[in-house]
N, C-alpha and C. Protein backbone atom coordinates (compact mmCIF):
# COMPACT_ATOMS: atom_id res chain seq x y z
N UNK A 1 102.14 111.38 118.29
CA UNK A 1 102.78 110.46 117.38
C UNK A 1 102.48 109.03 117.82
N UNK A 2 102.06 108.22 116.80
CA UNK A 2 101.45 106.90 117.60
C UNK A 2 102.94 106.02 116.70
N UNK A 3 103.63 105.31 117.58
CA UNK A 3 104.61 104.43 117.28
C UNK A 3 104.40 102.85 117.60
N UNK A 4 104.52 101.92 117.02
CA UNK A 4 104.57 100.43 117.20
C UNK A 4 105.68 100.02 116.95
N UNK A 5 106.08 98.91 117.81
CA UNK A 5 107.40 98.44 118.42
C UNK A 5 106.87 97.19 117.24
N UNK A 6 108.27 96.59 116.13
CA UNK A 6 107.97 95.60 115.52
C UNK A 6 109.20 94.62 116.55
N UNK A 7 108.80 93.42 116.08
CA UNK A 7 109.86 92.58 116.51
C UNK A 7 109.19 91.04 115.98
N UNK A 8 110.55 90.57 115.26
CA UNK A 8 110.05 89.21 114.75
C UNK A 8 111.27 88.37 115.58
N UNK A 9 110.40 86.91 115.06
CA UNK A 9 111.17 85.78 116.11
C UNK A 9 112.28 85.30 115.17
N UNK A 10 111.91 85.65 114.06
CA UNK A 10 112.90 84.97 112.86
C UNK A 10 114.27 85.85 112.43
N UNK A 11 114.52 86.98 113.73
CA UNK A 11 115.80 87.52 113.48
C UNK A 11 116.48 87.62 114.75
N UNK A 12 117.36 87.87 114.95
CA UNK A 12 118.53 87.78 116.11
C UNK A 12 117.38 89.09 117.34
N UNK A 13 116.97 88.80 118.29
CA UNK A 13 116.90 89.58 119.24
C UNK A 13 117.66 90.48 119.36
N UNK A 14 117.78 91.98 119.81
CA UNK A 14 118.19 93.42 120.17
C UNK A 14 119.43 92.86 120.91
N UNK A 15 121.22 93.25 120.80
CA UNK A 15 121.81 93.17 122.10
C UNK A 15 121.83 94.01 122.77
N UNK A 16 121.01 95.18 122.81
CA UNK A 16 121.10 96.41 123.59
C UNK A 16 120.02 96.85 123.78
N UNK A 17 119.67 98.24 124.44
CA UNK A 17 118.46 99.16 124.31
C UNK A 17 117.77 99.51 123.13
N UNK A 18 117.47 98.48 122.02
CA UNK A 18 116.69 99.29 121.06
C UNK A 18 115.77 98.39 120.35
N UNK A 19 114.89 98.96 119.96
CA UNK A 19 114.03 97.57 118.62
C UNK A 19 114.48 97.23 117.03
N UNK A 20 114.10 96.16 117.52
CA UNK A 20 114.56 95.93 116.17
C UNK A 20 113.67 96.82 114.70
N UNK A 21 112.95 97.16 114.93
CA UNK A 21 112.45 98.19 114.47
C UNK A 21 110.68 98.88 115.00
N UNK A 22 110.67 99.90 114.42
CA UNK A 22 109.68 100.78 114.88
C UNK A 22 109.11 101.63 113.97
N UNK A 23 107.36 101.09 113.98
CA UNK A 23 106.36 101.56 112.84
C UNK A 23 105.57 102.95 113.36
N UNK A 24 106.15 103.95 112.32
CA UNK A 24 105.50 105.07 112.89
C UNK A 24 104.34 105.71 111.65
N UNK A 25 103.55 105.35 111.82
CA UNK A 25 102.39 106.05 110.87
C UNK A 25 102.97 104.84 109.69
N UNK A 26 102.76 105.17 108.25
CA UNK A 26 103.24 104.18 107.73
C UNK A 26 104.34 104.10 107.19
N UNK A 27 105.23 104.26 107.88
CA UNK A 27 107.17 104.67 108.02
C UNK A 27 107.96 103.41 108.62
N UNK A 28 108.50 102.61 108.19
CA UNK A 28 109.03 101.59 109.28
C UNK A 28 110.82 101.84 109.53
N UNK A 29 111.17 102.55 110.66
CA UNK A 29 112.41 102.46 110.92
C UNK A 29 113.13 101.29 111.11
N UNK A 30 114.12 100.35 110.84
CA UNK A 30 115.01 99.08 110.91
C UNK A 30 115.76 99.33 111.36
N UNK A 31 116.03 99.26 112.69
CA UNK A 31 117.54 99.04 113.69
C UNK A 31 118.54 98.23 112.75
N UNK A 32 119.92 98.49 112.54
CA UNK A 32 120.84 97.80 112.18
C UNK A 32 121.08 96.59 112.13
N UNK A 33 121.25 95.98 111.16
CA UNK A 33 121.36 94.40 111.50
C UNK A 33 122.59 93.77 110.77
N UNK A 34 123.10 92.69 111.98
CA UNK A 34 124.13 92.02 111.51
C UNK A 34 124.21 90.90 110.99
N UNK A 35 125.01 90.05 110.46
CA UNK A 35 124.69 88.97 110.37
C UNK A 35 124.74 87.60 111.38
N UNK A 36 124.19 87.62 113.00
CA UNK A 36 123.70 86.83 113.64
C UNK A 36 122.64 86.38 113.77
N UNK A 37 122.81 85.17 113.54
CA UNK A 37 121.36 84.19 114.04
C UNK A 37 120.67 84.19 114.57
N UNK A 38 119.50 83.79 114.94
CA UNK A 38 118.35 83.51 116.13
C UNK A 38 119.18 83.01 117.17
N UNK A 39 120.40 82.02 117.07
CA UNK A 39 120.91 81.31 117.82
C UNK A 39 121.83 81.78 118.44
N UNK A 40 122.37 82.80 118.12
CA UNK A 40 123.35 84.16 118.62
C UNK A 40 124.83 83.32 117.53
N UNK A 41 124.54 82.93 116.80
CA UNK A 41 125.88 82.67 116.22
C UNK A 41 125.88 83.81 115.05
N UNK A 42 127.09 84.29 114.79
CA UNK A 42 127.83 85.12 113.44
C UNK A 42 127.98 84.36 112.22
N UNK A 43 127.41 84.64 111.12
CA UNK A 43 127.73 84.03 109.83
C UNK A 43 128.86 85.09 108.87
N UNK A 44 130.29 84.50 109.42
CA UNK A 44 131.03 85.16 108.99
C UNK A 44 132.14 84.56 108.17
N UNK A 45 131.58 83.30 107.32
CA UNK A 45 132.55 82.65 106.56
C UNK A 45 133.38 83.32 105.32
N UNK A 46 132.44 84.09 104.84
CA UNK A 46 132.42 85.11 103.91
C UNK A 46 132.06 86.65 103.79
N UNK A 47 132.75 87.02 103.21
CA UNK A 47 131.53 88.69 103.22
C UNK A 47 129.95 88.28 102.73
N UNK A 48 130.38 87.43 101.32
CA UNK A 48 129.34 87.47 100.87
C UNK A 48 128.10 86.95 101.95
N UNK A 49 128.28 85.39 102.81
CA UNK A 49 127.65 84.45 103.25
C UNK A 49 127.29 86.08 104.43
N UNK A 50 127.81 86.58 105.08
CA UNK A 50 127.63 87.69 106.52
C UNK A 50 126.82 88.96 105.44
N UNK A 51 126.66 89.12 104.06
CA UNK A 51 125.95 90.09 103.90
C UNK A 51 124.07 89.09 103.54
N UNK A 52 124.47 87.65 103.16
CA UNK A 52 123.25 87.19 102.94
C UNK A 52 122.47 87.13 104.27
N UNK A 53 123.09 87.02 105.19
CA UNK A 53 122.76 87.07 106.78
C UNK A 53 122.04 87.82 106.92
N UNK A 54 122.26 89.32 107.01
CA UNK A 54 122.44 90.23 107.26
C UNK A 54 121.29 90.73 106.68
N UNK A 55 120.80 90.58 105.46
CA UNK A 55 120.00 90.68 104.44
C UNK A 55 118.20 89.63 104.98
N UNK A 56 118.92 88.43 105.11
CA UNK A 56 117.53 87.83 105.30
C UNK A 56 117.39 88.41 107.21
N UNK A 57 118.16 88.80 107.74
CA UNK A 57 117.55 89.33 109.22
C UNK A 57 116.62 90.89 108.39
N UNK A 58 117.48 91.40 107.84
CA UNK A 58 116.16 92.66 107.37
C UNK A 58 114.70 92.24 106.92
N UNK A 59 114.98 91.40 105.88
CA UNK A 59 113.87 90.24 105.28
C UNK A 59 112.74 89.79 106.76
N UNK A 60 113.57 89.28 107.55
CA UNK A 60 112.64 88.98 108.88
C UNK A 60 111.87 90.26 109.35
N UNK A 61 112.35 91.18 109.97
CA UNK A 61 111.46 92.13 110.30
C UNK A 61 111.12 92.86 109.30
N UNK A 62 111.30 92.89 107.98
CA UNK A 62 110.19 93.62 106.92
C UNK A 62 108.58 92.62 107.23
N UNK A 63 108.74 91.15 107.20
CA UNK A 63 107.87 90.75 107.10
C UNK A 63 106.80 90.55 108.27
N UNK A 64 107.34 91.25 109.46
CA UNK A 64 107.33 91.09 110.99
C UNK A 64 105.80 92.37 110.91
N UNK A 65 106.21 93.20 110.22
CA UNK A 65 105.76 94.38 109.69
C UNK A 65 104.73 94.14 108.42
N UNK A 66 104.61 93.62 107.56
CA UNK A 66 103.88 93.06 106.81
C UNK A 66 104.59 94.05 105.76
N UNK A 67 105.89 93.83 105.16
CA UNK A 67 106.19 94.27 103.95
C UNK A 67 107.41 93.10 103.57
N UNK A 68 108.06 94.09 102.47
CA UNK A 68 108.85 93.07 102.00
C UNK A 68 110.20 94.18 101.60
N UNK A 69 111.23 93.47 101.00
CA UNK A 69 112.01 94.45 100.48
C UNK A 69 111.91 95.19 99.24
N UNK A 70 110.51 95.30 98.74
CA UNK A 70 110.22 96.75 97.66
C UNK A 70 109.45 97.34 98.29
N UNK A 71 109.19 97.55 99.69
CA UNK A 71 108.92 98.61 100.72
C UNK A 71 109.66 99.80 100.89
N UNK A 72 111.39 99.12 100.67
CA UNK A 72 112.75 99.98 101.40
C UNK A 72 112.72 101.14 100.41
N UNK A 73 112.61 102.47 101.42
CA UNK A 73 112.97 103.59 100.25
C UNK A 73 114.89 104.00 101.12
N UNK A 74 115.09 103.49 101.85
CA UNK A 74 116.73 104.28 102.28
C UNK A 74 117.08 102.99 102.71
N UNK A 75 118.49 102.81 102.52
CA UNK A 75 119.08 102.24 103.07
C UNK A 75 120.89 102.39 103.54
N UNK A 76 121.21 102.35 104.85
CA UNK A 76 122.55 102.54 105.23
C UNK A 76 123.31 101.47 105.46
N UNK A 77 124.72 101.51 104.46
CA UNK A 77 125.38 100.31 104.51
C UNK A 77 126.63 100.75 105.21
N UNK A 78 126.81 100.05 106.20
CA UNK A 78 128.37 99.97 107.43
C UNK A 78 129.26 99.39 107.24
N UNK A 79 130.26 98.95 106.24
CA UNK A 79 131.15 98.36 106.21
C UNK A 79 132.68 98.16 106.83
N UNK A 80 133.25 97.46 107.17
CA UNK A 80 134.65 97.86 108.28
C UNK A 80 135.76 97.79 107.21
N UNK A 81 135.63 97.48 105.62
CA UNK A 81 136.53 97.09 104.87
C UNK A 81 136.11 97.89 103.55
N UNK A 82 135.80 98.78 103.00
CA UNK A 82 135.83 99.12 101.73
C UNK A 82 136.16 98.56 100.56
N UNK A 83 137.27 97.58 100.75
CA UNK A 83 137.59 96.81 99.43
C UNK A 83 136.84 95.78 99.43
N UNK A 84 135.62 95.21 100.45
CA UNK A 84 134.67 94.38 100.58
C UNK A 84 133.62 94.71 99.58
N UNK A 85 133.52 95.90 98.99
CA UNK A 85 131.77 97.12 98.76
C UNK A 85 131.53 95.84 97.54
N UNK A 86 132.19 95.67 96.44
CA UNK A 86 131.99 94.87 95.11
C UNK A 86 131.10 93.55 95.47
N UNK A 87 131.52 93.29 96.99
CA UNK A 87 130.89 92.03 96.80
C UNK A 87 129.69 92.10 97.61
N UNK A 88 129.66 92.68 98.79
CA UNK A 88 128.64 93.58 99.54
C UNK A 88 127.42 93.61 98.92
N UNK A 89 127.99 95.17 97.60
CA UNK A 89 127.29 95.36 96.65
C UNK A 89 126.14 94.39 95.99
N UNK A 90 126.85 93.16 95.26
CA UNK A 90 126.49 92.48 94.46
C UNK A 90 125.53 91.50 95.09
N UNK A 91 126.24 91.22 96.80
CA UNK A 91 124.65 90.20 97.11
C UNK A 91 123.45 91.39 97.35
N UNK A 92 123.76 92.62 97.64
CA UNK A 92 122.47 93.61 98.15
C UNK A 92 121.61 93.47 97.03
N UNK A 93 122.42 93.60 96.02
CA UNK A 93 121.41 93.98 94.68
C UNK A 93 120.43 92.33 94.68
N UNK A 94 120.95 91.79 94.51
CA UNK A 94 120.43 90.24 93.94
C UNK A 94 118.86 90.14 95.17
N UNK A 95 118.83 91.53 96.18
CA UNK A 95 117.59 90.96 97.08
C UNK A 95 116.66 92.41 96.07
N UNK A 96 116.46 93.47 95.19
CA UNK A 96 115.97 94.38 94.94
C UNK A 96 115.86 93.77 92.53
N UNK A 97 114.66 94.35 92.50
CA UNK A 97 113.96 93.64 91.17
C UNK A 97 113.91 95.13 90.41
N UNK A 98 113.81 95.87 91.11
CA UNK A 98 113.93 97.39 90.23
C UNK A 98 113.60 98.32 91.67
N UNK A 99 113.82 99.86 90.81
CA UNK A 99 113.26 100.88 91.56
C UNK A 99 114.42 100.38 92.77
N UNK A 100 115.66 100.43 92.73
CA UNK A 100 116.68 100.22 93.93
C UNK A 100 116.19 101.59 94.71
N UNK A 101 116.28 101.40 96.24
CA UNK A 101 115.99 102.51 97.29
C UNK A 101 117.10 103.40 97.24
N UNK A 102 117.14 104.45 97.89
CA UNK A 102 118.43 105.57 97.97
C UNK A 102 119.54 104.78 99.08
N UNK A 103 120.49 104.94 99.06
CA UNK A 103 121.33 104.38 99.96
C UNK A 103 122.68 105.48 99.94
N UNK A 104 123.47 105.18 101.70
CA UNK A 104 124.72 105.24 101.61
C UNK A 104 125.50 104.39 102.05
N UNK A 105 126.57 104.49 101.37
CA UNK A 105 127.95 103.28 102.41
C UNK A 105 128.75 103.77 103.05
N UNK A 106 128.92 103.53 104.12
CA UNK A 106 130.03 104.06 104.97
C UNK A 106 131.02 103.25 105.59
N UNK A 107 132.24 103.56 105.38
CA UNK A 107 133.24 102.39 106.23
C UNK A 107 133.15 103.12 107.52
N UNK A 108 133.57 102.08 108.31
CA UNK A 108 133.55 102.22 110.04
C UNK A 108 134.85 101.46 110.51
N UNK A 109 135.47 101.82 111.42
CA UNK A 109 135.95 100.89 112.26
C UNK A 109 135.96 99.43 112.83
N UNK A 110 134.73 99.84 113.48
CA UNK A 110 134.38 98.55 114.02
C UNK A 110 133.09 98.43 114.42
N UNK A 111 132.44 97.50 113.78
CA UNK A 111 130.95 96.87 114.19
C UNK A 111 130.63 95.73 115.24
N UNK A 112 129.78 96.06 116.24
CA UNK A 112 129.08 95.01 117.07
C UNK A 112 129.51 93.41 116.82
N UNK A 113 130.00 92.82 117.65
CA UNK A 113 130.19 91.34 117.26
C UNK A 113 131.55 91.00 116.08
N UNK A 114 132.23 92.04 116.21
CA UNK A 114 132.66 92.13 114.82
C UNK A 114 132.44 91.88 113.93
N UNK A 115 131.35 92.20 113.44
CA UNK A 115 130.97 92.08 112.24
C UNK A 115 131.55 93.07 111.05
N UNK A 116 131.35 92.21 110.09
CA UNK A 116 132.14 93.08 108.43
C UNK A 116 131.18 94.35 108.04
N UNK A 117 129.66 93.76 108.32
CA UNK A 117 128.69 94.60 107.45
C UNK A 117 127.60 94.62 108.64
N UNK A 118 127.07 96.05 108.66
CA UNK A 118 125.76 96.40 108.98
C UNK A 118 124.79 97.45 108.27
N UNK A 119 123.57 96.40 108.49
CA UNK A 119 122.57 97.48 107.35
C UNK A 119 121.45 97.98 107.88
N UNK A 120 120.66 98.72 107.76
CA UNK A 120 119.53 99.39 108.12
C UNK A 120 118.99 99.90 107.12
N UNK A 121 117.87 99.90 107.61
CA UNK A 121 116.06 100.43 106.35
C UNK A 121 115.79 101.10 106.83
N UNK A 122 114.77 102.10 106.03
CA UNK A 122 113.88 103.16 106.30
C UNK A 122 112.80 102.06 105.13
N UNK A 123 111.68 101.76 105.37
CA UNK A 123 110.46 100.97 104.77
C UNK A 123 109.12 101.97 104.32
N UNK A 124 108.68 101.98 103.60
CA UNK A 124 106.53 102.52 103.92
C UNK A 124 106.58 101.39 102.94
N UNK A 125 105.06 101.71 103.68
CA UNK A 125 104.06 100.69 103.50
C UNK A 125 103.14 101.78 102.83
């Protein structure tokens, strides 16, 4: 299995053991992403403002990878609030033009940094 380690400069560095994502044949796995900065700050003024975050860090390593977001065929959404999903929802869509990818949402407890929302891709190229 030949795997490549992606990693772009234009999204928050790993806080743990993992990559930010990983190209296997033409499959791109996306480690979870929150809405922190390059700068290690949280954009958590809003759901909405922490899902646009959250969104352009995926945006960064799609393009790290040489795709974009009509690459994404899966996507997993982490939410700590369920009555958040409407608005969640509504910025996810505004990044997809048709052909939306398969997805699930799941509420959680509690996310990294406390964060509201975490998302992850499955990509081909």
């Amino acid at each position: 299995m030949e795997k490549k380690i992606i990693l772009s400069a234009e999204a928050p560095a790993p806080i743990g053991p993992y990559s930010q994502a990983v190209m296997s044949g033409n499959t791109l796995y996306c480690s979870g992403q929150i809405a922190l900065d390059t700068d290690g700050n949280m954009h958590t003024d809003s759901i909405e403002a922490e899902t646009h975050q959250v969104m352009k860090n995926v945006g960064s390593v799609l393009k790290a990878a040489g795709m974009d977001y009509s690459n994404i065929v899966k996507t997993t959404i982490f939410i700590t609030d369920m009555n958040d999903f409407a608005k969640i929802n509504g910025v996810y869509a505004s990044y997809f033009t048709a052909d939306f990818p398969a997805r699930e949402t799941v509420q959680v407890s509690a996310l990294p940094k406390a964060a509201h929302v975490e998302i992850s891709v499955v990509a081909v190229k």
